[in-house]
PDB file of N, CA and C in Angstrom:
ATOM      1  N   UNK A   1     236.635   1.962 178.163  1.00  0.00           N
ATOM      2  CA  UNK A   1     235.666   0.892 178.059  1.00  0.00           C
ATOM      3  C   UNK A   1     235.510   0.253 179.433  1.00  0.00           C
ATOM      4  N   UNK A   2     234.495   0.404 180.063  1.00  0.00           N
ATOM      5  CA  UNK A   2     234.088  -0.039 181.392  1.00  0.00           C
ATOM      6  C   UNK A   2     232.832  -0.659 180.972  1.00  0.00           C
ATOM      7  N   UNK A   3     232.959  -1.802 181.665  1.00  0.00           N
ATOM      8  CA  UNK A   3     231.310  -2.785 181.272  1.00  0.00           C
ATOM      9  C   UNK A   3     231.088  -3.025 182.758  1.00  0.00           C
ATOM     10  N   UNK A   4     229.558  -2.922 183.311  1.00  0.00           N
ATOM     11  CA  UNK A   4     229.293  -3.774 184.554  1.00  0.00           C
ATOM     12  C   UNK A   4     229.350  -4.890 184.792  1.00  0.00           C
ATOM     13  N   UNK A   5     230.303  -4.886 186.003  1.00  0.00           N
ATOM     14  CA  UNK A   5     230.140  -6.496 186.685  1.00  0.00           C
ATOM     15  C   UNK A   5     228.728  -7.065 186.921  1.00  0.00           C
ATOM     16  N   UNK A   6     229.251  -8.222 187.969  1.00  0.00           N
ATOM     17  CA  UNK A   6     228.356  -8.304 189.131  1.00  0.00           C
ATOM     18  C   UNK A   6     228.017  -7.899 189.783  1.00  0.00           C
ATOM     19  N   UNK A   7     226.576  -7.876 190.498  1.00  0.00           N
ATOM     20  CA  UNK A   7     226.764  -6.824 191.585  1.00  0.00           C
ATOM     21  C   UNK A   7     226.611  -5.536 191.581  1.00  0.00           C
ATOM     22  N   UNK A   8     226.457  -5.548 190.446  1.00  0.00           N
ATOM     23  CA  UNK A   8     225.938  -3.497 189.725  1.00  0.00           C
ATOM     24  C   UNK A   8     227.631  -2.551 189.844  1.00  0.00           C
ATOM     25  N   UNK A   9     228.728  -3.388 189.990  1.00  0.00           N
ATOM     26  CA  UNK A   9     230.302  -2.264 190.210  1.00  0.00           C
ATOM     27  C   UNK A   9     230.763  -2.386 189.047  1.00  0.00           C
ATOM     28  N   UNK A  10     231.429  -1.481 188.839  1.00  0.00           N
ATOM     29  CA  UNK A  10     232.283  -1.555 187.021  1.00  0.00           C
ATOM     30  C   UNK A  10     233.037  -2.502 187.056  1.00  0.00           C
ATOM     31  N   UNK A  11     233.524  -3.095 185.936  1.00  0.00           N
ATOM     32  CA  UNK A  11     234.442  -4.211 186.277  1.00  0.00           C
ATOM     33  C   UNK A  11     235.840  -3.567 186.093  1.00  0.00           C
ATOM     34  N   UNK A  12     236.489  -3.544 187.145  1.00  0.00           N
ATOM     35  CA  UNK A  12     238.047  -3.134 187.346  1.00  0.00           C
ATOM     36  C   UNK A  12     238.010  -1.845 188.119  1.00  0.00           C
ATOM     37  N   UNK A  13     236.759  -1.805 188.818  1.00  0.00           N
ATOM     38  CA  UNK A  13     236.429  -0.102 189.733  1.00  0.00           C
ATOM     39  C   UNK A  13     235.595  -0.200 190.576  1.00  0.00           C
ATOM     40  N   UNK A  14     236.099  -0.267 192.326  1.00  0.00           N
ATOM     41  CA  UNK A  14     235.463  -0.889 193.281  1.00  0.00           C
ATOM     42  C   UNK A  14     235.706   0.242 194.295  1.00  0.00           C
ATOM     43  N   UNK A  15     234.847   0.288 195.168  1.00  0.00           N
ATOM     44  CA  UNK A  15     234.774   1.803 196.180  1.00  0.00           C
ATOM     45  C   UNK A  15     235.739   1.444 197.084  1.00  0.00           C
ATOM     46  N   UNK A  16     235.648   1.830 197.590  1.00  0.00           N
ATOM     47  CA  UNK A  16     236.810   1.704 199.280  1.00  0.00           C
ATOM     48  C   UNK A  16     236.101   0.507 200.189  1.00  0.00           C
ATOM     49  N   UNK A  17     234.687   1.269 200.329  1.00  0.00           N
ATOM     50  CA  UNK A  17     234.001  -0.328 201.052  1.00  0.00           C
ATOM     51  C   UNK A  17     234.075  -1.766 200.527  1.00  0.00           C
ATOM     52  N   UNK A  18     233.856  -1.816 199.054  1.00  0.00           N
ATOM     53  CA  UNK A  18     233.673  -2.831 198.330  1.00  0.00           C
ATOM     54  C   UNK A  18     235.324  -3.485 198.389  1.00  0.00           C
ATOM     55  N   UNK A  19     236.605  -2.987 198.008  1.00  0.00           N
ATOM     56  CA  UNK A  19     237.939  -3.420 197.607  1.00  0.00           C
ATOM     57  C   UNK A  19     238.224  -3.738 199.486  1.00  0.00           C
ATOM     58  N   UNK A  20     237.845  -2.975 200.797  1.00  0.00           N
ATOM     59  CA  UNK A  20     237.941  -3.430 201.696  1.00  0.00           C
ATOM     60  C   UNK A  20     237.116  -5.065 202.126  1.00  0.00           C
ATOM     61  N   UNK A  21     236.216  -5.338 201.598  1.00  0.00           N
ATOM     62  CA  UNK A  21     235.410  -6.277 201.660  1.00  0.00           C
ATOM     63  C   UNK A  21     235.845  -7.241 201.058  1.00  0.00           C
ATOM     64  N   UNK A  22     236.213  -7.286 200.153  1.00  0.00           N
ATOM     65  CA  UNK A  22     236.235  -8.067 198.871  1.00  0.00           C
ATOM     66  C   UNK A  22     237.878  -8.352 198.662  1.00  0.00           C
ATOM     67  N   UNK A  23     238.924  -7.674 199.211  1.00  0.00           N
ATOM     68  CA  UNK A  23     240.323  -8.040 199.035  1.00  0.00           C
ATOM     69  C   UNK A  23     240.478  -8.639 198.237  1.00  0.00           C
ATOM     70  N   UNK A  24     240.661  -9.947 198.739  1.00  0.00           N
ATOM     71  CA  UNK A  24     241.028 -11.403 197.588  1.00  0.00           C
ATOM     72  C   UNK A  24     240.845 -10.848 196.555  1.00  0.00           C
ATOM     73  N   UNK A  25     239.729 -11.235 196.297  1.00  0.00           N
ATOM     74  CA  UNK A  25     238.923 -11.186 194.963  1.00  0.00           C
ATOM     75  C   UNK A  25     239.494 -10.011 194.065  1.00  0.00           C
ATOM     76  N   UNK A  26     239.745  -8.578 195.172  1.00  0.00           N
ATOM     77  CA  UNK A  26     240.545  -7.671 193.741  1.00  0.00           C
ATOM     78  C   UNK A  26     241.917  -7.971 193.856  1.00  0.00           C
ATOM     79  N   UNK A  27     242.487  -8.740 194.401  1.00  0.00           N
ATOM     80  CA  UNK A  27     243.748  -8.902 194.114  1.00  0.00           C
ATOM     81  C   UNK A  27     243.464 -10.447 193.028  1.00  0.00           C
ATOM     82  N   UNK A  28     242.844 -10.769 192.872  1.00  0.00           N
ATOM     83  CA  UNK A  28     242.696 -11.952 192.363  1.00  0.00           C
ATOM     84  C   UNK A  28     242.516 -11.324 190.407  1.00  0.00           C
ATOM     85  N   UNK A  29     241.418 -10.184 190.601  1.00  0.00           N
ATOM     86  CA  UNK A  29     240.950  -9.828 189.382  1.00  0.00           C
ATOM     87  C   UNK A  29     242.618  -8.531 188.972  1.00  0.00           C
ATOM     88  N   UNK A  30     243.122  -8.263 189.496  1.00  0.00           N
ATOM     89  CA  UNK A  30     244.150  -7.533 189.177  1.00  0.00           C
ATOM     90  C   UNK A  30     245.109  -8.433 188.827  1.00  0.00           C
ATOM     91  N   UNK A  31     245.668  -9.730 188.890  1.00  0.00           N
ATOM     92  CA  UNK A  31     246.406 -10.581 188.612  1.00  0.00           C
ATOM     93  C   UNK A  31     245.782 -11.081 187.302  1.00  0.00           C
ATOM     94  N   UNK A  32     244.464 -11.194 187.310  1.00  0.00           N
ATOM     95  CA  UNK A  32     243.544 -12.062 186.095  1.00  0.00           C
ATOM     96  C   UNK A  32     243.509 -11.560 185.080  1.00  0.00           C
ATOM     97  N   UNK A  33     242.556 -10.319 185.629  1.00  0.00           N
ATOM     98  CA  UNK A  33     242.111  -8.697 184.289  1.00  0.00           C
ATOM     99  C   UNK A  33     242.979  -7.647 184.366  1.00  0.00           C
ATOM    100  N   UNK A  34     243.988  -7.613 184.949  1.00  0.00           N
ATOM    101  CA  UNK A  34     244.602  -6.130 185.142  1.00  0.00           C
ATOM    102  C   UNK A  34     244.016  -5.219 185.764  1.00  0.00           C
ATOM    103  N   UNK A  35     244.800  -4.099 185.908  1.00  0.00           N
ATOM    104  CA  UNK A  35     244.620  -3.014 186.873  1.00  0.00           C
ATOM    105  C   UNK A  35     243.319  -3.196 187.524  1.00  0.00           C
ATOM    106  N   UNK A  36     243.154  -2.824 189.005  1.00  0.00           N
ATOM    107  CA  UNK A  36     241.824  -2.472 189.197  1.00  0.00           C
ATOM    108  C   UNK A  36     242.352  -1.142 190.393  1.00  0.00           C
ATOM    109  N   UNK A  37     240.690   0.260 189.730  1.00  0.00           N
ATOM    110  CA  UNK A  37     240.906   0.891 190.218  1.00  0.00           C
ATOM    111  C   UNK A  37     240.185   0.924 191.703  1.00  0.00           C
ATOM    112  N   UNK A  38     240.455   1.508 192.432  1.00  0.00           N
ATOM    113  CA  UNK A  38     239.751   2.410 193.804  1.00  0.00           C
ATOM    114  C   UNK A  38     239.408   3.532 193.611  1.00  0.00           C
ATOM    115  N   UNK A  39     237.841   3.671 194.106  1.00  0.00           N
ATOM    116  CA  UNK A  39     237.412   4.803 194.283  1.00  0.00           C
ATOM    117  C   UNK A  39     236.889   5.560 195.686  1.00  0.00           C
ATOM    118  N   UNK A  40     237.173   6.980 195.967  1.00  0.00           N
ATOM    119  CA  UNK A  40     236.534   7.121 197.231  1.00  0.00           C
ATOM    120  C   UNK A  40     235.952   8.612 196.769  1.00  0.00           C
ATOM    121  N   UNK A  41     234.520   8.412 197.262  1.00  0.00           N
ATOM    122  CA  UNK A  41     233.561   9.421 196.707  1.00  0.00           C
ATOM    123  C   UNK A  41     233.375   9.789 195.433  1.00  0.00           C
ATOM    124  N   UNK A  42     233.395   8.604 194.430  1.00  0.00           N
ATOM    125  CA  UNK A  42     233.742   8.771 192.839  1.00  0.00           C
ATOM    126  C   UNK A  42     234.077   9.009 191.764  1.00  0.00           C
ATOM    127  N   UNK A  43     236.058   9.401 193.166  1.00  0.00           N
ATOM    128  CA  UNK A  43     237.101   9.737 192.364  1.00  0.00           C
ATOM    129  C   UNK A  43     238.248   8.731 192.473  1.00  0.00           C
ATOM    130  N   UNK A  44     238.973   8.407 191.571  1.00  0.00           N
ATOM    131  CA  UNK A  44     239.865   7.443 191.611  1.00  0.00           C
ATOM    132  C   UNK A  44     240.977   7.871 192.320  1.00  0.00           C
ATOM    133  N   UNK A  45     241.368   6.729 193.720  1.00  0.00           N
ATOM    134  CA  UNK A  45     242.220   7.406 194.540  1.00  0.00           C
ATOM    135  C   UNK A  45     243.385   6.165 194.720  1.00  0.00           C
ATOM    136  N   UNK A  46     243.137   5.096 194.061  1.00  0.00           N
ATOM    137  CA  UNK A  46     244.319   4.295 193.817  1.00  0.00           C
ATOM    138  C   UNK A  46     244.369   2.703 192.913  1.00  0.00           C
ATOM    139  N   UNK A  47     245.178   2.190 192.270  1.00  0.00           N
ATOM    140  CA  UNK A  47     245.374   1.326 191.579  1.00  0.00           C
ATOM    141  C   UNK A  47     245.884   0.188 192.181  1.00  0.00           C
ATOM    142  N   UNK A  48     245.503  -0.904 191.804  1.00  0.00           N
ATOM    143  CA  UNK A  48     246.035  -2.340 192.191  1.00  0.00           C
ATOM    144  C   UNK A  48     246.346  -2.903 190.736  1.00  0.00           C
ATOM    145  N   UNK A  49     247.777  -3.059 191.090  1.00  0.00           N
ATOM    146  CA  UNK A  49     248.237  -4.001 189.388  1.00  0.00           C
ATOM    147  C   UNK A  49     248.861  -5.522 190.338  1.00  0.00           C
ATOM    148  N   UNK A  50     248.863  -6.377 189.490  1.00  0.00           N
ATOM    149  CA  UNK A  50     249.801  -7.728 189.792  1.00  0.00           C
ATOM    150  C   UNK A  50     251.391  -6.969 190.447  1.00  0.00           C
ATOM    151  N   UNK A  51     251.811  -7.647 190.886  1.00  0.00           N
ATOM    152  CA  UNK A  51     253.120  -7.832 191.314  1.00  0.00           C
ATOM    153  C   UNK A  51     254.083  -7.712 190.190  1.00  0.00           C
ATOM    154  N   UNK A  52     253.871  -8.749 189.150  1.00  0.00           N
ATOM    155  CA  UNK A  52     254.743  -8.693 188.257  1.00  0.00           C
ATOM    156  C   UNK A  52     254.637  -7.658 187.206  1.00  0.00           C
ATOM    157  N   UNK A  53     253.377  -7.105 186.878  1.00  0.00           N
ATOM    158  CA  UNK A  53     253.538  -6.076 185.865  1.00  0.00           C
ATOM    159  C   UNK A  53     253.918  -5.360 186.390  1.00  0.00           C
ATOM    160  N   UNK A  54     253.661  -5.068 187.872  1.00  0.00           N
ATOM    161  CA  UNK A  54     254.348  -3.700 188.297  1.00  0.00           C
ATOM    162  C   UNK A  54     255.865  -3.849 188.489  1.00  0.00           C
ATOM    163  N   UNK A  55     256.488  -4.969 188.480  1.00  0.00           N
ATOM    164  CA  UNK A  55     258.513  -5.345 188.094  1.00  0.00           C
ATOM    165  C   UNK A  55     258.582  -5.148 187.080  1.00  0.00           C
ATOM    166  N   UNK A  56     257.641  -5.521 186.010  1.00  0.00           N
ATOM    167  CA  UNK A  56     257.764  -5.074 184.363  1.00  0.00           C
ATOM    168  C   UNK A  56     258.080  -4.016 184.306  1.00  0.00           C
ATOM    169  N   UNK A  57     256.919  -2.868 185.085  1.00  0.00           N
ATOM    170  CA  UNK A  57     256.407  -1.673 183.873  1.00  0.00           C
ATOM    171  C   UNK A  57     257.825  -0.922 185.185  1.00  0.00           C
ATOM    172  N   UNK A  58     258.288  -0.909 186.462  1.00  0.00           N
ATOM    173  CA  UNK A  58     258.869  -0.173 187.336  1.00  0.00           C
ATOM    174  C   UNK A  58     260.179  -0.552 186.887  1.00  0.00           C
ATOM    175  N   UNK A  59     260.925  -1.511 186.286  1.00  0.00           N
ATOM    176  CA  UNK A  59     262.423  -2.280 185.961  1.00  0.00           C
ATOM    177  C   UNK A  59     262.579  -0.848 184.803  1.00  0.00           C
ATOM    178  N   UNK A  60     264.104  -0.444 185.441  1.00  0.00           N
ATOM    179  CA  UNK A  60     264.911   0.403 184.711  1.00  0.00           C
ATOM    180  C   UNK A  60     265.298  -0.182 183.600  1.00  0.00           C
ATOM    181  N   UNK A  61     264.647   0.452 182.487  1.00  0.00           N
ATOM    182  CA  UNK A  61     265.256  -0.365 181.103  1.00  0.00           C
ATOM    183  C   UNK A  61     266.718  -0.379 180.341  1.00  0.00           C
ATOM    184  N   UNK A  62     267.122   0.988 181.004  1.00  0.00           N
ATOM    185  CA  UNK A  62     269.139   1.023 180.657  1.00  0.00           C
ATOM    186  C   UNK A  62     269.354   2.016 181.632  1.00  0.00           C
ATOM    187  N   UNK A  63     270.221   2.657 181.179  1.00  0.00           N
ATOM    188  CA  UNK A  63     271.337   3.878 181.521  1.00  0.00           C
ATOM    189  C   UNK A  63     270.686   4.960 180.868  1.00  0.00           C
ATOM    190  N   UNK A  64     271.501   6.329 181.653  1.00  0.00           N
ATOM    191  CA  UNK A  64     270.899   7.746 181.557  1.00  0.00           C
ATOM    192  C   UNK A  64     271.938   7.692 180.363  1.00  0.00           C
ATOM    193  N   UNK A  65     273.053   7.381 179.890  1.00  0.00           N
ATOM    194  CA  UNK A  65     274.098   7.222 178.564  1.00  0.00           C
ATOM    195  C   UNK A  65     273.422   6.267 177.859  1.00  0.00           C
ATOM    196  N   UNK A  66     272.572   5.527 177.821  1.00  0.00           N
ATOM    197  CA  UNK A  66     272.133   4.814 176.637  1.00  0.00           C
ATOM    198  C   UNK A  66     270.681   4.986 176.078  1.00  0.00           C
ATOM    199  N   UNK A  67     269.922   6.232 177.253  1.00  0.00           N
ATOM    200  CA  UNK A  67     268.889   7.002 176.971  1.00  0.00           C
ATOM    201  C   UNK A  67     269.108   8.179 175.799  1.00  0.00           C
ATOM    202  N   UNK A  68     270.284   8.760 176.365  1.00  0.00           N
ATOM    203  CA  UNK A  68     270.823   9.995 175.137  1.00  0.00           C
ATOM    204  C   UNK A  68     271.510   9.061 173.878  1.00  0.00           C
ATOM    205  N   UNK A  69     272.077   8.055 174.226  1.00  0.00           N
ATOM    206  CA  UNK A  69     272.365   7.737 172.565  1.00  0.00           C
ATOM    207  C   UNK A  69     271.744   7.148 171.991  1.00  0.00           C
ATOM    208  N   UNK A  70     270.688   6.906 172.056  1.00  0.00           N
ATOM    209  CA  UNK A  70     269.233   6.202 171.609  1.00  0.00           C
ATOM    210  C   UNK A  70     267.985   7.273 171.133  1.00  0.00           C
ATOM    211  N   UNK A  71     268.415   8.042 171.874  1.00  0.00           N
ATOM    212  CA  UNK A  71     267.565   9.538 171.752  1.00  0.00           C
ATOM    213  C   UNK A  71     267.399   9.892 170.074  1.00  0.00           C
ATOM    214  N   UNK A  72     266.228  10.046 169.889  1.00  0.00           N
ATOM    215  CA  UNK A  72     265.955  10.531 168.317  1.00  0.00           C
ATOM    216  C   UNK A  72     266.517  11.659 167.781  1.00  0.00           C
ATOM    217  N   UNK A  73     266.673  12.896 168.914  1.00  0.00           N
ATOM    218  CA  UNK A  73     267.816  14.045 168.681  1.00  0.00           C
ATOM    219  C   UNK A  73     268.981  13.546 168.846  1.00  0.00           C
ATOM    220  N   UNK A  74     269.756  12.752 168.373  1.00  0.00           N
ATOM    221  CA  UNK A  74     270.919  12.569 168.560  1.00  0.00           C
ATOM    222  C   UNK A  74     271.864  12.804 167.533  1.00  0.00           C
ATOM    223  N   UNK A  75     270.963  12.666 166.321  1.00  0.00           N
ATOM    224  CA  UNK A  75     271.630  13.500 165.028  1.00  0.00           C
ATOM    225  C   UNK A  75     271.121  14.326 164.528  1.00  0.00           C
ATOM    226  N   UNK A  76     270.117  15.274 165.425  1.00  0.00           N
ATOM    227  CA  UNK A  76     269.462  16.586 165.071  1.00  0.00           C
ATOM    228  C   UNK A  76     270.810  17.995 164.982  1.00  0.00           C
ATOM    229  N   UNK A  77     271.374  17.472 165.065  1.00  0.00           N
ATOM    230  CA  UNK A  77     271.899  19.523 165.538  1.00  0.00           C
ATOM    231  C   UNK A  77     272.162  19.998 165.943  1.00  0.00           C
ATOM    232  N   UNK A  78     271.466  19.594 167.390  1.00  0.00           N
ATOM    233  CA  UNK A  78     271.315  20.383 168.756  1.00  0.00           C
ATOM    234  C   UNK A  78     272.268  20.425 169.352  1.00  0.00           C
ATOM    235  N   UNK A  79     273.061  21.888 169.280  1.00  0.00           N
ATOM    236  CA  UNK A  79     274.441  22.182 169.650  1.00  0.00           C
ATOM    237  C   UNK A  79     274.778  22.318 171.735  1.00  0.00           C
ATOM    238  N   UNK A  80     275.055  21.756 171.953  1.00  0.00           N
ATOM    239  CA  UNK A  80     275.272  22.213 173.639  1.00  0.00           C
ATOM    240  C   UNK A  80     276.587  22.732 173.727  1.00  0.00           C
ATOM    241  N   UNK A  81     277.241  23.227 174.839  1.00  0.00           N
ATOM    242  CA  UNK A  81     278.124  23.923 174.996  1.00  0.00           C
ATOM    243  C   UNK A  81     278.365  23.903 176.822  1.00  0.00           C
ATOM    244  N   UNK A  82     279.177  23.635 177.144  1.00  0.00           N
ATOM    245  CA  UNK A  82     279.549  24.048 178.624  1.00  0.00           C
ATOM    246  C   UNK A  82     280.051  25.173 179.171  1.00  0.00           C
ATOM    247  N   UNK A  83     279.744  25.814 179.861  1.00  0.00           N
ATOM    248  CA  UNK A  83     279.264  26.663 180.489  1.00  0.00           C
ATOM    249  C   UNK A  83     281.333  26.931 181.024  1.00  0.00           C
ATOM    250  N   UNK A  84     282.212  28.214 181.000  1.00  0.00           N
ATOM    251  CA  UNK A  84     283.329  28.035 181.726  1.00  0.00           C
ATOM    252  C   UNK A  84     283.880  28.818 182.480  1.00  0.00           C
ATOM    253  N   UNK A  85     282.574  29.783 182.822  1.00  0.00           N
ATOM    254  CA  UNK A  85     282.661  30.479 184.162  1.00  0.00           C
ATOM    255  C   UNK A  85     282.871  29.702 185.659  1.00  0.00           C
ATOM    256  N   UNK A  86     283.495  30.448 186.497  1.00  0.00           N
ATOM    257  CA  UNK A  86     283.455  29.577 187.769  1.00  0.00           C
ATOM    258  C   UNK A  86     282.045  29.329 187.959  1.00  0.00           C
ATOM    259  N   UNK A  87     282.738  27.979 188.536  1.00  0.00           N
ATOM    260  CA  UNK A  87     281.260  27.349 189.601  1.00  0.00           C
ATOM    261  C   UNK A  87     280.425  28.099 190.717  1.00  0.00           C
ATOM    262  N   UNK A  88     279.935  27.733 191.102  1.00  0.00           N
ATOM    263  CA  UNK A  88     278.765  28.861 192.219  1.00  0.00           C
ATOM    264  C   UNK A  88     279.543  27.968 193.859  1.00  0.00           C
ATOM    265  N   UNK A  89     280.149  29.009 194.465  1.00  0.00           N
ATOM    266  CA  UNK A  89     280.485  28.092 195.522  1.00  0.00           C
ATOM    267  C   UNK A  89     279.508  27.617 196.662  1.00  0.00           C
ATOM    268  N   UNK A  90     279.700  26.252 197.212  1.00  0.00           N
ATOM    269  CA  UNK A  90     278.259  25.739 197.584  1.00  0.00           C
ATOM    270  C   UNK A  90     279.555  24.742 198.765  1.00  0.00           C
ATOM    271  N   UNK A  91     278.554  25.156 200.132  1.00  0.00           N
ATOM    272  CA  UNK A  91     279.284  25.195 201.503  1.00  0.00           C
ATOM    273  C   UNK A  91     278.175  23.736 201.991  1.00  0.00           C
ATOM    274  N   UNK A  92     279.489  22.918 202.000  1.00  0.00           N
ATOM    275  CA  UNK A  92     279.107  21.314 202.527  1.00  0.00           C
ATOM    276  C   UNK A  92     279.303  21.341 204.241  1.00  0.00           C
TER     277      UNK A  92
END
């Protein structure tokens, strides 16, 4: 869902000239409305989010151990096994 702005530009999708021109204002509407994209030659070549959604959505939510025991296969079945051939020797 893209509706036109002002100005005849999509709202949240501004060219390279326009987001160079206009700074503030898309950092202003990315804090306000969320994301706004960049376009160069009328392909999307980068995103502006707020500061803080991007600590939101980038903040590690646990542990690689509390990813697997949270994991929906965790009472599937799924048998693993370790491997007890020698190791592959590997020159530090």
């Amino acid at each position: 869902m893209t509706t036109t702005g002002q100005e005849g530009h999509m709202a949240g999708s501004w060219t390279v000239a326009e987001a160079k021109a206009r700074f503030s204002e898309v950092l202003d509407r990315a804090g306000r409305d969320g994301p706004q994209t960049v376009t160069r030659h009328g392909r999307p070549t980068a995103v502006i989010v707020d500061a803080d959604e991007w600590e939101r959505r980038a903040r590690r939510t646990g542990t690689l151990a509390e990813f697997f025991a949270n994991s929906p296969l965790k009472d599937s079945g799924l048998q693993t096994t370790r491997r007890r051939d020698r190791a592959r020797k590997v020159r530090l």
